[in-house]
Protein backbone atom coordinates (compact mmCIF):
# COMPACT_ATOMS: atom_id res chain seq x y z
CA UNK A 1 1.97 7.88 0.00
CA UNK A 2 0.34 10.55 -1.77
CA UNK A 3 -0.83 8.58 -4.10
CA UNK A 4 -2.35 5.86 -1.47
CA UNK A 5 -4.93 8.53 0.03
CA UNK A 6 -7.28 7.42 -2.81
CA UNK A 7 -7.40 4.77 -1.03
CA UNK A 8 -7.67 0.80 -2.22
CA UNK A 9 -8.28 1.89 -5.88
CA UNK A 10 -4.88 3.70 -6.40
CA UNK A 11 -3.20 -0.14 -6.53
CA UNK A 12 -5.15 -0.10 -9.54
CA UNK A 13 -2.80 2.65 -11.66
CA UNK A 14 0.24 1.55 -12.72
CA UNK A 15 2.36 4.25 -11.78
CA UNK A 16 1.03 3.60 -7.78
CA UNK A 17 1.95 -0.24 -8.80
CA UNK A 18 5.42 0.38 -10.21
CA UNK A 19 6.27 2.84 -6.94
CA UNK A 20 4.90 0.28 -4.97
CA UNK A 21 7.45 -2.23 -6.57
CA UNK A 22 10.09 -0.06 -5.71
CA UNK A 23 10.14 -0.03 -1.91
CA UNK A 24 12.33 -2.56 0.30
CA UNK A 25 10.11 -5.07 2.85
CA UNK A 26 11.21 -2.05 5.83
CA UNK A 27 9.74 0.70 3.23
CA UNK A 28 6.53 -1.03 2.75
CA UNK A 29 6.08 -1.70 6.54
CA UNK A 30 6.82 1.82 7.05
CA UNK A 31 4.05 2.74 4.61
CA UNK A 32 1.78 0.59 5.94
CA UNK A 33 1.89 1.78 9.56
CA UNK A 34 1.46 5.16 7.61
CA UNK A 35 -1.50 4.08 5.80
CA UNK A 36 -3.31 2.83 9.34
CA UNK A 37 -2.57 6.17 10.93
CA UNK A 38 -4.07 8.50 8.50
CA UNK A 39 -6.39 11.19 10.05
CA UNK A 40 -9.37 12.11 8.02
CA UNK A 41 -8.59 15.81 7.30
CA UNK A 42 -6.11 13.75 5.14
CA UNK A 43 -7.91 10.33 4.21
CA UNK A 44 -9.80 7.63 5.90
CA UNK A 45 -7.35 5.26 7.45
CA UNK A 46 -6.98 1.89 5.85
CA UNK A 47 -8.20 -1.37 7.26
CA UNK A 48 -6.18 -4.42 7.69
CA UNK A 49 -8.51 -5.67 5.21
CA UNK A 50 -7.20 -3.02 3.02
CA UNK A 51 -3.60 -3.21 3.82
CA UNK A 52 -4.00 -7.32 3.15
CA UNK A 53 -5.09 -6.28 -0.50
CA UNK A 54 -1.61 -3.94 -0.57
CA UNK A 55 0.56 -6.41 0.35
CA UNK A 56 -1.05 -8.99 -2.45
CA UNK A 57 -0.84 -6.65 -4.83
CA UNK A 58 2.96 -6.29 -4.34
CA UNK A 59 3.42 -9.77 -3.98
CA UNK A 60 1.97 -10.05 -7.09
CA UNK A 61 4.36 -7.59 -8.98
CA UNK A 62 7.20 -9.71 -7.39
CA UNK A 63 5.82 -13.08 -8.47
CA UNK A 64 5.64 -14.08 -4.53
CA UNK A 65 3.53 -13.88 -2.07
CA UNK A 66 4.45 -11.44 0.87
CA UNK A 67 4.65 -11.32 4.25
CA UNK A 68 6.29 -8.18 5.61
């Protein structure tokens, strides 16, 4: 998570990609609720837009496309 308040960009370092490509389909819906509910004093929120580009990345790293 910490790594995610960079926002978009951070799915762009592999150590955020290889964390990613740890978490169970519950995990990442967990994050991603997370990610959606961040207050500014913390980061900007992501957009569905956003959390579409998340869930390609990981489906990506998996060699399927997800659907969580």
């Amino acid at each position: 998570m910490l790594s995610l308040r960079g926002g978009v960009t951070a799915l762009e370092k592999p150590d955020t990609i290889r964390r990613l490509s740890e978490l169970g389909d519950e995990q990442l819906r967990a994050v991603m609720v997370r990610l959606q509910k961040f207050t500014p004093h913390i980061a900007r929120a992501w957009t569905s837009e956003k959390i579409a580009v998340l869930v390609e990345v990981r489906g990506r790293v998996h060699g399927r496309p997800q659907n969580p």
